[in-house]
N, C-alpha and C. Protein backbone atom coordinates (compact mmCIF):
# COMPACT_ATOMS: atom_id res chain seq x y z
N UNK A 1 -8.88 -20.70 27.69
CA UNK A 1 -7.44 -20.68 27.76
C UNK A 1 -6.81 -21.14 26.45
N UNK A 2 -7.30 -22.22 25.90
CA UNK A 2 -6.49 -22.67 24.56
C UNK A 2 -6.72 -21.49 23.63
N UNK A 3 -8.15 -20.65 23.58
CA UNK A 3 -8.18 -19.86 22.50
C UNK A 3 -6.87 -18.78 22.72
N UNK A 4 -6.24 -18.08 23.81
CA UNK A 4 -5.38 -17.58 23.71
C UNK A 4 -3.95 -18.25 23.33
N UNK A 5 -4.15 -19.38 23.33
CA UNK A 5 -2.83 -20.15 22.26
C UNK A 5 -3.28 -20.16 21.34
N UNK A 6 -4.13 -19.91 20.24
CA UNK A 6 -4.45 -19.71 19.12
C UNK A 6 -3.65 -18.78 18.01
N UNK A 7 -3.81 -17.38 18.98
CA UNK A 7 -3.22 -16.26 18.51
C UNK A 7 -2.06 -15.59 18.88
N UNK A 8 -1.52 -14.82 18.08
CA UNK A 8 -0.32 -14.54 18.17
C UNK A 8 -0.19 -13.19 17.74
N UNK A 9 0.33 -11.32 18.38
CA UNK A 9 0.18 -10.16 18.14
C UNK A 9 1.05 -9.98 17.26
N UNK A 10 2.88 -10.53 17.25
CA UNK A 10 3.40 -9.94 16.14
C UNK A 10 4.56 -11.13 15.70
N UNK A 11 4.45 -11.37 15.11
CA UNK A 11 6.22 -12.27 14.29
C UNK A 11 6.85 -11.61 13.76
N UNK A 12 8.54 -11.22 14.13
CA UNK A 12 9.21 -10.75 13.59
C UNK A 12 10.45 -11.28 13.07
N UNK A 13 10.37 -11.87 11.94
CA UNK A 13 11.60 -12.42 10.76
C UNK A 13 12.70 -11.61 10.03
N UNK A 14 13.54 -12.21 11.00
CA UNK A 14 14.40 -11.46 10.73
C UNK A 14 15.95 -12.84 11.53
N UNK A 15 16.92 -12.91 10.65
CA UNK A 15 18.10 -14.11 10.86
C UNK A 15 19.57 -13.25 11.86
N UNK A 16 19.31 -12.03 11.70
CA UNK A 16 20.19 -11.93 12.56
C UNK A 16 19.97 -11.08 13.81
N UNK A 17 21.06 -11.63 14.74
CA UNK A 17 20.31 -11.88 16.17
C UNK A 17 19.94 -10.38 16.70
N UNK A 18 20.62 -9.61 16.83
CA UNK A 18 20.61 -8.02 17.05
C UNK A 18 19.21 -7.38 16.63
N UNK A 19 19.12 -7.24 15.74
CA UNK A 19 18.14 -6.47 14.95
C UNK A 19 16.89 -7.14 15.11
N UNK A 20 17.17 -8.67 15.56
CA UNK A 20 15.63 -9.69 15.80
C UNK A 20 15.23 -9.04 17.12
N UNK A 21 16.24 -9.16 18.60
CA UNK A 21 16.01 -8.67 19.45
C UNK A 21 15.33 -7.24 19.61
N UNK A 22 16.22 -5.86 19.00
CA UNK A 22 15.55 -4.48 18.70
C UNK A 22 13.76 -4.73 18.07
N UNK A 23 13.79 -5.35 16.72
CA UNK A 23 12.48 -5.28 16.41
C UNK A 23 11.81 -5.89 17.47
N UNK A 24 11.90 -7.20 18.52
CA UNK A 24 10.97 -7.67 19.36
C UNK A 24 10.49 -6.84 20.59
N UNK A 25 11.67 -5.89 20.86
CA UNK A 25 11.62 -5.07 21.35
C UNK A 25 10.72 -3.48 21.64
N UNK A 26 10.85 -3.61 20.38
CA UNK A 26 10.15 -2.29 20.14
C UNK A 26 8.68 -2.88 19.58
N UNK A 27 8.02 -3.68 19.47
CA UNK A 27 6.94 -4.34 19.26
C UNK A 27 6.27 -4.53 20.43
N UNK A 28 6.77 -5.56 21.33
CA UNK A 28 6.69 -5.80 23.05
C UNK A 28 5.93 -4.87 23.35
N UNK A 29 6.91 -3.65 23.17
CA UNK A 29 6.65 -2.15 24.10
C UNK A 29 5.26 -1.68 23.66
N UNK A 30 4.90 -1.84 22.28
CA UNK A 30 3.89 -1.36 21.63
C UNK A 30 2.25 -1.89 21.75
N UNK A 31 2.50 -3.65 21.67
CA UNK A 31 1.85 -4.38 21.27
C UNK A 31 1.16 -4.88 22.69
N UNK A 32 2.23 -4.79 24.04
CA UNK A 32 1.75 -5.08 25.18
C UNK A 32 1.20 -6.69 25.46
N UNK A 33 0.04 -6.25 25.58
CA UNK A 33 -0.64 -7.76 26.36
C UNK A 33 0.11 -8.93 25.45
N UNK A 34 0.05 -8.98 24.01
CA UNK A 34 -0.34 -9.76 22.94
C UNK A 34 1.49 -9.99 22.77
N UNK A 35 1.39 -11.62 22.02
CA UNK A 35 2.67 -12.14 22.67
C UNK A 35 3.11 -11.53 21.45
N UNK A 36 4.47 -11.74 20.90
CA UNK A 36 5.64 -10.89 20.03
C UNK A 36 6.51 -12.48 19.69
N UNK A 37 6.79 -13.47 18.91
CA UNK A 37 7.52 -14.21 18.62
C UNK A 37 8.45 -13.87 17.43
N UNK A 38 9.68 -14.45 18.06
CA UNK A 38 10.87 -13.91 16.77
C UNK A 38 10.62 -15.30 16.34
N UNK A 39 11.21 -15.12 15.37
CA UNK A 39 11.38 -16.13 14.46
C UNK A 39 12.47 -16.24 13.37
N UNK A 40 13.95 -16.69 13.09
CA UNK A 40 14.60 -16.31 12.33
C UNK A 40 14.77 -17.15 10.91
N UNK A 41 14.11 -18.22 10.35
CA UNK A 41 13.94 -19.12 9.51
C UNK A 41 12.64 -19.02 9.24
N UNK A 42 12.52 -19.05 7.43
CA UNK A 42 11.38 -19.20 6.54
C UNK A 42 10.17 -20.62 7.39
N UNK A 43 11.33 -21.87 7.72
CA UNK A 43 10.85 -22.88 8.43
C UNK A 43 9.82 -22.22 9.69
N UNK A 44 10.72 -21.77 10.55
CA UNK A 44 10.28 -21.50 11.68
C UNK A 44 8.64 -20.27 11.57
N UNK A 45 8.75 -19.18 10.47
CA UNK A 45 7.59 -18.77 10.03
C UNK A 45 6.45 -19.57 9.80
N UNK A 46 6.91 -20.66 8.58
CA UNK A 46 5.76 -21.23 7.99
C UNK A 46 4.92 -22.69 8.83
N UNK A 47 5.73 -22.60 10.16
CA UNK A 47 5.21 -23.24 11.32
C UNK A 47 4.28 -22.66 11.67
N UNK A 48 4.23 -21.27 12.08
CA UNK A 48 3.92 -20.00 13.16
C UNK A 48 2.44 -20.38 12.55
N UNK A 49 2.38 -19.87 11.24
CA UNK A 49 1.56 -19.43 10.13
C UNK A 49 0.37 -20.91 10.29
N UNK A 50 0.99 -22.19 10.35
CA UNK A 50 0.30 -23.01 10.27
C UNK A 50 -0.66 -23.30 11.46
N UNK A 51 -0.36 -23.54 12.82
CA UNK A 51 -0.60 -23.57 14.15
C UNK A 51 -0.80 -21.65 14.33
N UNK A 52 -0.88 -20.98 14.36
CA UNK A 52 -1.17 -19.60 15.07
C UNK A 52 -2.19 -18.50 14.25
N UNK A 53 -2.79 -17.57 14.67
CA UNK A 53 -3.40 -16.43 14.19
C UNK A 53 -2.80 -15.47 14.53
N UNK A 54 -2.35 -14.62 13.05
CA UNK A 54 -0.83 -13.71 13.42
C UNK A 54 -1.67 -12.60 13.38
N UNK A 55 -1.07 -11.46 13.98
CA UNK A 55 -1.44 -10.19 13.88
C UNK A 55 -1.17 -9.42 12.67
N UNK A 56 0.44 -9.81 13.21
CA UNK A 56 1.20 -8.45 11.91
C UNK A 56 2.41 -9.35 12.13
N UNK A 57 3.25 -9.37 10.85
CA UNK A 57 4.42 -10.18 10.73
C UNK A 57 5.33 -8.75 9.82
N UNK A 58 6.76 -8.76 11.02
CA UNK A 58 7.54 -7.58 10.57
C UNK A 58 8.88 -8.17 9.67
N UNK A 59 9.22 -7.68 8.54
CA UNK A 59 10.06 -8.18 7.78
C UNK A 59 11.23 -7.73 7.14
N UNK A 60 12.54 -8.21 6.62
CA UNK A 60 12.80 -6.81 6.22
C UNK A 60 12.94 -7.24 4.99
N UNK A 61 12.81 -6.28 3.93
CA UNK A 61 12.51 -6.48 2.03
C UNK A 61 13.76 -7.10 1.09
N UNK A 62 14.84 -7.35 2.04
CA UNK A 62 15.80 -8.15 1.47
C UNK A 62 15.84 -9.80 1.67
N UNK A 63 15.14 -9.77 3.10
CA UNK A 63 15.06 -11.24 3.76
C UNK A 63 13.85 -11.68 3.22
N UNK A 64 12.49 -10.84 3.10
CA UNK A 64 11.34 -11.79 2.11
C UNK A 64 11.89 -12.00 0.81
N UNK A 65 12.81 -11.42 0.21
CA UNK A 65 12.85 -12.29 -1.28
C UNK A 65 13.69 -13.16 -1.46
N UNK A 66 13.71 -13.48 -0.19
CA UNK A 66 15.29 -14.23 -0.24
C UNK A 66 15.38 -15.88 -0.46
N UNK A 67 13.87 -15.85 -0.03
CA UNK A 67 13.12 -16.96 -0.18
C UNK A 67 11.61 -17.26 -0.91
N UNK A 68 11.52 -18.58 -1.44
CA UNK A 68 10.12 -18.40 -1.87
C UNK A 68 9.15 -19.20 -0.96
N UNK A 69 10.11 -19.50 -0.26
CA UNK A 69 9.02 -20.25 1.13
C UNK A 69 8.50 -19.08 1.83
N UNK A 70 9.43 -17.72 2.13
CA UNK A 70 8.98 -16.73 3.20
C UNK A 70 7.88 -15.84 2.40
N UNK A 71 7.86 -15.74 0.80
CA UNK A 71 7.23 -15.02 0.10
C UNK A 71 5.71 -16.08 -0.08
N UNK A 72 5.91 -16.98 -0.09
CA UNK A 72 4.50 -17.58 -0.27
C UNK A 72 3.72 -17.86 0.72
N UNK A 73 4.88 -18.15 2.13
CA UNK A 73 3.76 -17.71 3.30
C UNK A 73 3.26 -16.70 3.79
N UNK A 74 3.99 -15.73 3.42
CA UNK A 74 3.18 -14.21 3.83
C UNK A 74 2.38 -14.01 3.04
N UNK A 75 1.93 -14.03 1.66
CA UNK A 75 1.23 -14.23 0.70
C UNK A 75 -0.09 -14.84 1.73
N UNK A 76 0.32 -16.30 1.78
CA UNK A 76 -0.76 -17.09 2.17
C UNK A 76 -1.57 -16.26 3.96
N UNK A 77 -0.60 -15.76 4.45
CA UNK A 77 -0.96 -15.15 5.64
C UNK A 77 -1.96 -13.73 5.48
N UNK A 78 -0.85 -13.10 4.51
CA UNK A 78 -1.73 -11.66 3.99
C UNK A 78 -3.56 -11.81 3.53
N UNK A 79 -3.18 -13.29 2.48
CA UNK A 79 -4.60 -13.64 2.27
C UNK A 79 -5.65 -13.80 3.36
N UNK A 80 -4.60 -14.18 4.95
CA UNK A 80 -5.78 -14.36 5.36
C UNK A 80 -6.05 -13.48 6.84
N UNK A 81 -5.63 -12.10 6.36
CA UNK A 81 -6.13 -11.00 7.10
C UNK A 81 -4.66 -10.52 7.57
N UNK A 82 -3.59 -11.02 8.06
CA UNK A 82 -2.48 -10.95 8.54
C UNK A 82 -2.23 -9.56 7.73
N UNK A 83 -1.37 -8.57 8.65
CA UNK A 83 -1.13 -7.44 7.74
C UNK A 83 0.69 -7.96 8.03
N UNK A 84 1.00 -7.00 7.33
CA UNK A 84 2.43 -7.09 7.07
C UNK A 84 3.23 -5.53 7.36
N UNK A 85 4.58 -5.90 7.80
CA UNK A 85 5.23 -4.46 7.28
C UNK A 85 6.33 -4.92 6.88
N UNK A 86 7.16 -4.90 6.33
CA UNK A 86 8.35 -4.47 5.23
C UNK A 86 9.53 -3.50 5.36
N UNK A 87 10.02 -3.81 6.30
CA UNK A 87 11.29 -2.84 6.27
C UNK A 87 12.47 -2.44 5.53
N UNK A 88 12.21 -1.44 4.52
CA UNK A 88 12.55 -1.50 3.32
C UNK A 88 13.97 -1.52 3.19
N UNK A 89 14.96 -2.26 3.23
CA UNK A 89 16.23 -2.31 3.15
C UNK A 89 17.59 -2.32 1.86
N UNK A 90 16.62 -2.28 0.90
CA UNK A 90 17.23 -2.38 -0.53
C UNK A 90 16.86 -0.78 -0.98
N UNK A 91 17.87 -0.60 -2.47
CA UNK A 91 17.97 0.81 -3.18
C UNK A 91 16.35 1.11 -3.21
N UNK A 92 15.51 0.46 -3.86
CA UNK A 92 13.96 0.64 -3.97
C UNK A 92 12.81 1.14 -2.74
N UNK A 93 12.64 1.78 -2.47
CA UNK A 93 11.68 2.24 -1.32
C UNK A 93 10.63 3.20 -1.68
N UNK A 94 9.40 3.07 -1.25
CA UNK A 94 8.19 3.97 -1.74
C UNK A 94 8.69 4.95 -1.09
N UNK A 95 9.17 5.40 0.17
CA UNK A 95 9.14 6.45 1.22
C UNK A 95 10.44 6.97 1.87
N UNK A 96 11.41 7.28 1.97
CA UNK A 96 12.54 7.57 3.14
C UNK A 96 11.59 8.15 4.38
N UNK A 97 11.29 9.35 4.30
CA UNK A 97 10.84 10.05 5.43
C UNK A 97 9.96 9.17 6.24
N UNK A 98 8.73 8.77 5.83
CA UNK A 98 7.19 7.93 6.48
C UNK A 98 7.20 7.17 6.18
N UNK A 99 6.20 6.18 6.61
CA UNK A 99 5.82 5.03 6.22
C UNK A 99 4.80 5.11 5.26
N UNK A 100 4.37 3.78 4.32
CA UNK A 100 3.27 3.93 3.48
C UNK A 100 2.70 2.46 3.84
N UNK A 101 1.15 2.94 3.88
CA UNK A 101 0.02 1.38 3.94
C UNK A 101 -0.78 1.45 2.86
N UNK A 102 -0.65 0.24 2.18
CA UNK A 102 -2.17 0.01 1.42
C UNK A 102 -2.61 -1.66 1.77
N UNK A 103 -3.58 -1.33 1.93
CA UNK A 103 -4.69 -2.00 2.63
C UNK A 103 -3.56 -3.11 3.11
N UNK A 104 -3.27 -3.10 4.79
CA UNK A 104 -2.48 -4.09 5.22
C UNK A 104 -0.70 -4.49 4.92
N UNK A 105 -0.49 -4.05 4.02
CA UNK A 105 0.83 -4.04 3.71
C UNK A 105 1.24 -2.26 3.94
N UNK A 106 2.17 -2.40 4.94
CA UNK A 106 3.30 -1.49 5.17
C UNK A 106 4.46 -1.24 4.89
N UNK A 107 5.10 -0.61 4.41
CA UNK A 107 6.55 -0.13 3.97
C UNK A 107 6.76 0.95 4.67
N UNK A 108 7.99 0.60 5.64
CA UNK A 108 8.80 1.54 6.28
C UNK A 108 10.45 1.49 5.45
N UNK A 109 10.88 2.55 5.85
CA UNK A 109 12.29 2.30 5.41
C UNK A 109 13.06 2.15 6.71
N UNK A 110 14.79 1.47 6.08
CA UNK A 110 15.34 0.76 7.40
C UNK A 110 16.33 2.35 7.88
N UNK A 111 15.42 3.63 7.25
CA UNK A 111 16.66 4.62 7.83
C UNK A 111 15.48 5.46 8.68
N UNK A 112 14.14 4.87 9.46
CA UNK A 112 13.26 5.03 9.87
C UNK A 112 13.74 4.96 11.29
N UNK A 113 13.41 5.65 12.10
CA UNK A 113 13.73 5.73 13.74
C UNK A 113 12.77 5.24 14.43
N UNK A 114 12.65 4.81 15.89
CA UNK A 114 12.39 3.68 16.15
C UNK A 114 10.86 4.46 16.46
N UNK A 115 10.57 5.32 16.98
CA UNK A 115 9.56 5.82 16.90
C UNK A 115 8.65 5.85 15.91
N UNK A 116 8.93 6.08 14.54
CA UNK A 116 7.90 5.71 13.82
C UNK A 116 7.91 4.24 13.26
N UNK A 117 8.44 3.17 14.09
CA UNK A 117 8.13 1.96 14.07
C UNK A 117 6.93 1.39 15.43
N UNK A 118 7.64 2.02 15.97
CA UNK A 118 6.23 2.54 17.04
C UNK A 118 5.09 2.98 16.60
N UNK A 119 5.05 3.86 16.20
CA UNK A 119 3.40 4.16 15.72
C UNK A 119 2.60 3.52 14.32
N UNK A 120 4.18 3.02 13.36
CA UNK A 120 3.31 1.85 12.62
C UNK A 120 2.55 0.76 12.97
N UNK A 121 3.15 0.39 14.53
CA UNK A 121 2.76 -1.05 14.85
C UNK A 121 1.54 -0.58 15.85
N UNK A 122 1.56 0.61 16.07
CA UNK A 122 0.33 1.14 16.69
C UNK A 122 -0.77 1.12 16.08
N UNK A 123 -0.42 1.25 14.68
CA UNK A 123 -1.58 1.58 13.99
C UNK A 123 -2.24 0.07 13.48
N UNK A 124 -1.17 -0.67 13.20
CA UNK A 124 -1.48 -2.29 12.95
C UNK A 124 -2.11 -2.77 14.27
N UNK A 125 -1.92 -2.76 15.82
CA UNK A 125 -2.49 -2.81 16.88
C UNK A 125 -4.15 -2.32 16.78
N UNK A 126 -4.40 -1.27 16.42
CA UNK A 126 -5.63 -0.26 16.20
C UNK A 126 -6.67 -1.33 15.09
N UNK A 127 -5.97 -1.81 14.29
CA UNK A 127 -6.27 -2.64 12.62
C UNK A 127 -6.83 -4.19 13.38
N UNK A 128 -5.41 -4.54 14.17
CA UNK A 128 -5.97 -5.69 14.65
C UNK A 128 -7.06 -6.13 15.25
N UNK A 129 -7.55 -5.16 16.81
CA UNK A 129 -7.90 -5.21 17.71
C UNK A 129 -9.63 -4.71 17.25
N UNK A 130 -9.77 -4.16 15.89
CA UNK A 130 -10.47 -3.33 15.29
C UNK A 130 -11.08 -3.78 14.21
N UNK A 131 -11.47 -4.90 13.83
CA UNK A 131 -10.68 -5.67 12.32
C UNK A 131 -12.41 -4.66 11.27
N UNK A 132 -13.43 -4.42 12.00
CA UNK A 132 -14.49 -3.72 11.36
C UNK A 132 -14.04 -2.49 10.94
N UNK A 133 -13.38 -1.82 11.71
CA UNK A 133 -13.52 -0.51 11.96
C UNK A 133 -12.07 0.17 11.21
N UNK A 134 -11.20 -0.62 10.96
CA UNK A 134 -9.97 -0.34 10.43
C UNK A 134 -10.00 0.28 9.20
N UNK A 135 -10.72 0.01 8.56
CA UNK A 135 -10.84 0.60 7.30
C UNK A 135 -11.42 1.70 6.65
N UNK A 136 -11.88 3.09 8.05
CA UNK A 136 -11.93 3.81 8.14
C UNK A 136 -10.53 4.43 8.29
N UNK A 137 -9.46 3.57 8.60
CA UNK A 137 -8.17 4.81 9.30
C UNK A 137 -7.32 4.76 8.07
């Protein structure tokens, strides 16, 4: 029983309340069994990060630089298997249409429909649940 307080399927950082709810939302739906914690403070992340084993932590690319507490814990998280996605919200974006992964880091853009936020986190689900085998997909 404690080992399932250990871990944690998705954190999604993000400060305002709307868009925290939608992303937890559409994660929930995806991610199923595995719990989904919002989180709207760099603080409240670099708690998560300390006490938990994250899956995938969803972000959006204006709110990680906004801080160097939120940038050095995902850093420190990424280092340690945690994948990431990035919801690209500034002029700069690898992609409009799709998403792009390299190894663990995701970039979606924020003019992305909710469906292919769905199948990003599907595919991070697949990565997680998979951690050998992922690196075939």
């Amino acid at each position: 029983m404690a080992a399932a307080l250990d871990s944690v399927g998705v954190v999604v950082l993000e400060p305002n309340t709307q868009l925290l709810k939608k992303l937890c939302a559409v994660a929930a739906g995806t991610w199923g069994q595995h719990e989904v914690l919002p989180r709207a403070t760099a603080k409240e992340l670099a708690n998560a990060a300390k006490f938990l084993k994250i899956g995938v932590v969803v972000v959006r690319a204006s709110y990680q630089r906004s801080s160097e507490l939120i940038q050095n814990t995902l850093a420190d998280l990424y280092a340690t298997g945690t994948q990431v996605v990035i919801i690209q919200d500034t002029s700069a974006r690898l992609d409009r249409r799709r998403w792009v992964s390299i190894a663990g880091m995701h970039f979606l853009s924020d003019d992305s429909s909710d469906e292919q936020l769905h199948d990003l986190l599907a595919l991070c689900l697949v990565r997680h649940c998979t951690p050998n085998v992922h690196r075939l997909i």
